[in-house]
Protein backbone atom coordinates (compact mmCIF):
# COMPACT_ATOMS: atom_id res chain seq x y z
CA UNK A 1 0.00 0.00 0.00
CA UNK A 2 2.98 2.14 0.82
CA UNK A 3 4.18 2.27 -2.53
CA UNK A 4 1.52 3.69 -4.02
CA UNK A 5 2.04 7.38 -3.31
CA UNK A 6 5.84 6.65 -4.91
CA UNK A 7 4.38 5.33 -7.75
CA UNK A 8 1.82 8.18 -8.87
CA UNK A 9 4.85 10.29 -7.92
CA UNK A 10 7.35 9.05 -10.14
CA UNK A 11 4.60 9.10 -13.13
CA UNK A 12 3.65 12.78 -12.53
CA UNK A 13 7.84 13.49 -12.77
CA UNK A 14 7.94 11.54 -15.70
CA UNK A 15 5.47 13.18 -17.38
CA UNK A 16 7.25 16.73 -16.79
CA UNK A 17 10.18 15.40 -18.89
CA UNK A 18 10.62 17.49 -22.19
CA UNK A 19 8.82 20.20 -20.55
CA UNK A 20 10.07 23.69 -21.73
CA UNK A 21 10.10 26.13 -18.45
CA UNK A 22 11.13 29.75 -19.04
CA UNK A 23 11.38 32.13 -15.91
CA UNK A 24 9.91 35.84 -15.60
CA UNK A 25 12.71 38.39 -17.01
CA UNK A 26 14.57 40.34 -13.90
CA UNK A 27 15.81 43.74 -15.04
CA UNK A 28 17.35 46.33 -13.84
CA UNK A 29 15.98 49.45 -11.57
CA UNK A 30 17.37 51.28 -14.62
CA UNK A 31 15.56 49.45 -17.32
CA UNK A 32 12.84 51.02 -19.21
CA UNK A 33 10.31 49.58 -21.40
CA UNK A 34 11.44 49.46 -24.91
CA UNK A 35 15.21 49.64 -24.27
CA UNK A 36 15.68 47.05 -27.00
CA UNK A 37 14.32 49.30 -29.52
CA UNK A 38 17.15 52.35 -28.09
CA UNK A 39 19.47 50.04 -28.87
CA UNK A 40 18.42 48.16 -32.30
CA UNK A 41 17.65 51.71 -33.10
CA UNK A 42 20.85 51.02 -36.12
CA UNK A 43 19.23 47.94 -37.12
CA UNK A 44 20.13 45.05 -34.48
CA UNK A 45 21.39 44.36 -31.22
CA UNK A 46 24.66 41.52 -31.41
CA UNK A 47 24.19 38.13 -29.80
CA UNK A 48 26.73 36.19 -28.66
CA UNK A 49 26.02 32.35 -28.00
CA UNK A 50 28.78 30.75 -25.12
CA UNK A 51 28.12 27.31 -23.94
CA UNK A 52 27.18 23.93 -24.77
CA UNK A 53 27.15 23.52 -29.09
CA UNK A 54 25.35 19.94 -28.34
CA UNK A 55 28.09 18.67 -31.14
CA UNK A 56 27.76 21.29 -33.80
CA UNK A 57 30.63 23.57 -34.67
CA UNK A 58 30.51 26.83 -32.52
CA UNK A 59 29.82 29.54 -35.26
CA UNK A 60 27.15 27.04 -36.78
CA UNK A 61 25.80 26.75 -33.94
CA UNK A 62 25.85 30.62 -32.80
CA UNK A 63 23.89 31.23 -35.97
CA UNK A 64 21.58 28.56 -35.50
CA UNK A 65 20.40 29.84 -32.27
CA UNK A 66 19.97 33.50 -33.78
CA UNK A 67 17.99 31.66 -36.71
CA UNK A 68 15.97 30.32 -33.62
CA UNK A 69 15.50 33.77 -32.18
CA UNK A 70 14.74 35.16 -35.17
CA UNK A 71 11.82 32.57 -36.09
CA UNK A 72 10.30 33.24 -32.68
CA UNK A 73 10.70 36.63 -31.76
CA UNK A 74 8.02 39.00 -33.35
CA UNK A 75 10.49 41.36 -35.11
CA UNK A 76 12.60 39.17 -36.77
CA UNK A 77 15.67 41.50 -37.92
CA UNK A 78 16.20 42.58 -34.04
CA UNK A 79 19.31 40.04 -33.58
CA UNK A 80 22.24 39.35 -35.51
CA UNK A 81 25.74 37.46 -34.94
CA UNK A 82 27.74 39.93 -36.45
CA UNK A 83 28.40 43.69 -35.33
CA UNK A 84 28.39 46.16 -38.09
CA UNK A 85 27.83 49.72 -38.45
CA UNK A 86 24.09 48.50 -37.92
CA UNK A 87 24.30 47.99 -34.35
CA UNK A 88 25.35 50.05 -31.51
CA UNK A 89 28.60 48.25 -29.86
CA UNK A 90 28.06 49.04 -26.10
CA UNK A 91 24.26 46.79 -26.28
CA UNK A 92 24.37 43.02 -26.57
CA UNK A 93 22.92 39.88 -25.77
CA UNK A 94 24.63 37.00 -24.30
CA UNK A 95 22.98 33.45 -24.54
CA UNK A 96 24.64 30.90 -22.53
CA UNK A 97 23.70 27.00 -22.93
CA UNK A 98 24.27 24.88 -19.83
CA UNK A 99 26.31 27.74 -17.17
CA UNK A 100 27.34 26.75 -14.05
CA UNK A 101 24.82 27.85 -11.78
CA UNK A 102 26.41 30.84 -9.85
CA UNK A 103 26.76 32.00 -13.83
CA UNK A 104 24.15 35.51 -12.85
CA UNK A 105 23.40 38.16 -16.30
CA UNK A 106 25.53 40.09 -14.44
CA UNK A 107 28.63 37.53 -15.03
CA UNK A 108 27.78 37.26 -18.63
CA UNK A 109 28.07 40.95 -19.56
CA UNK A 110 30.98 41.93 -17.43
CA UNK A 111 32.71 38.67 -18.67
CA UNK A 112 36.21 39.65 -21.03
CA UNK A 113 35.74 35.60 -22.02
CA UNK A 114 33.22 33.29 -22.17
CA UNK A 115 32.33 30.84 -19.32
CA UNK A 116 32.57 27.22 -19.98
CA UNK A 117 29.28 24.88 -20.05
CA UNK A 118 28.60 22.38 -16.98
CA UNK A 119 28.82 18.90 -18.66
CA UNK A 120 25.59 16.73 -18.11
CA UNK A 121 24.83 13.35 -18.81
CA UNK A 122 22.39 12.83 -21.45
CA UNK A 123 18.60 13.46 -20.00
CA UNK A 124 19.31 15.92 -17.53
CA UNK A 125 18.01 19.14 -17.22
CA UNK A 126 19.16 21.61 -20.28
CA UNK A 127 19.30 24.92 -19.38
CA UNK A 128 19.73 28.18 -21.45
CA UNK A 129 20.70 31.88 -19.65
CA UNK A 130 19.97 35.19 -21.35
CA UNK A 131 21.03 38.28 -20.45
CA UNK A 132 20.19 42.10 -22.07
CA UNK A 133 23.84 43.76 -21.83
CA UNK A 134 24.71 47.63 -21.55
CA UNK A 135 28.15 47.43 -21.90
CA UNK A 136 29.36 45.43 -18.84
CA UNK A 137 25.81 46.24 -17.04
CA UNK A 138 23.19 43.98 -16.70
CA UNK A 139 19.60 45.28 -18.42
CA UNK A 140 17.49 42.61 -17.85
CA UNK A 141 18.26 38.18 -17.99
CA UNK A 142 15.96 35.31 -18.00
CA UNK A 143 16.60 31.91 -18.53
CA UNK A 144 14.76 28.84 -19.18
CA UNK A 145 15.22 25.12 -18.96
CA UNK A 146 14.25 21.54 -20.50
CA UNK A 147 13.22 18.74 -18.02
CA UNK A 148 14.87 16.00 -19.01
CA UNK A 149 17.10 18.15 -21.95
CA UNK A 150 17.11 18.48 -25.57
CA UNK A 151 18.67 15.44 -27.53
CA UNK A 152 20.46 18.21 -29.53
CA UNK A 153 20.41 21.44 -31.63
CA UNK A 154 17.72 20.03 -33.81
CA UNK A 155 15.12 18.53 -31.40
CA UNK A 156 12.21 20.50 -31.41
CA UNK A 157 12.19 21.29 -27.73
CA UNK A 158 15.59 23.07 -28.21
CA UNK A 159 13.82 25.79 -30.76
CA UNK A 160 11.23 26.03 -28.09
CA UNK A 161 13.78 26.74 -25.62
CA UNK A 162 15.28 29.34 -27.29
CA UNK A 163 12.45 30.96 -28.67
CA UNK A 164 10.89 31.61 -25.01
CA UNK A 165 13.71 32.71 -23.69
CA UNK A 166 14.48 35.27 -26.32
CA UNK A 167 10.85 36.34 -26.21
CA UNK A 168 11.09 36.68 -22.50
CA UNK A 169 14.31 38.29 -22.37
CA UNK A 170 12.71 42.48 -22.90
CA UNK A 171 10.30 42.57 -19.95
CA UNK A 172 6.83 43.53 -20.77
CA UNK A 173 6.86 46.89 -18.20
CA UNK A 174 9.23 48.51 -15.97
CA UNK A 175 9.26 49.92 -12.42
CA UNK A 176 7.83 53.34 -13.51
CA UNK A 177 4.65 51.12 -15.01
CA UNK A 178 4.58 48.78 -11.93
CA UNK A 179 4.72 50.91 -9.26
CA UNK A 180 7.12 48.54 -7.54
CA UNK A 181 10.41 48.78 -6.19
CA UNK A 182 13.61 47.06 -7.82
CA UNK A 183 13.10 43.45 -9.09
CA UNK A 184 16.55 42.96 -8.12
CA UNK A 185 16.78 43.71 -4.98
CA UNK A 186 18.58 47.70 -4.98
């Protein structure tokens, strides 16, 4: 009779597996709504992908995930790989597959070189951390995360993945339109 409850339990986790789980953005006390726009006012704000590649060469794989972005996010010539005279150098936006956790936004922005990925074993949790840069400042991060991970670049729950979290990364109001304090805890 006891095993019971363990049962139903392990079937409700197993059903959570492949599950695509994107957190609320936290931005800065300085953020404003529409910041993204100020700085894809040339055209596009830069991406850079760090991380996990799940296989694939590194600059395929960078441009994969902006492909990804792209195909999700509403205006689809907001991100690009490559800087140009098109987008303003001191805004960016870092997407980092797999970081160690005490990885923050505020790591990725200030960071001179990437951070290396966490190895996991096949199955476990994939996880994917944005953040909004101004220069070496933090505007706003989010991340998101597969139970049970993505089987690589091409499964479909990895283009779900990426396309929540770069639809999540521009909050949708800022402390002047929420009346609240920080988010972050200033």
């Amino acid at each position: 009779m006891r095993a019971w409850p363990v049962l139903l339990i392990a079937f409700a986790l197993e059903g959570c597996a492949g599950v695509v789980i994107v957190n609320d953005p936290i931005h800065n006390p300085v953020y404003v709504y529409g910041d993204e726009y100020y700085a894809a006012r040339g055209g596009s704000i830069r991406v850079e992908v760090n991380g996990e590649t799940f296989g694939v060469p590194r600059e395929q794989f960078a441009t994969l995930v902006v492909d990804r972005m792209r195909a999700a996010f509403y205006r689809h010539d907001l991100f690009t790989r490559e800087a140009s005279r098109a987008t303003d150098p001191r805004y960016k936006i870092v997407m980092m597959f797999d970081p160690d956790p005490a990885v923050s936004g505020y790591a990725l922005c200030a960071a001179a070189q990437p951070f290396q990925p966490v190895p996991h074993a096949p199955g476990q949790t994939t996880v994917l951390l944005a953040a909004f840069c101004g220069g070496a400042e933090v505007i706003s991060e989010t991340s998101g995360r597969v139970i049970g991970g993505v089987t690589g670049a091409e499964d479909p729950k990895f283009a779900e993945l990426v396309g929540k979290v770069a639809n999540s990364i521009f909050p949708k109001t800022d402390n002047r339109q929420s009346g609240s304090g920080s988010s972050i805890g200033f």
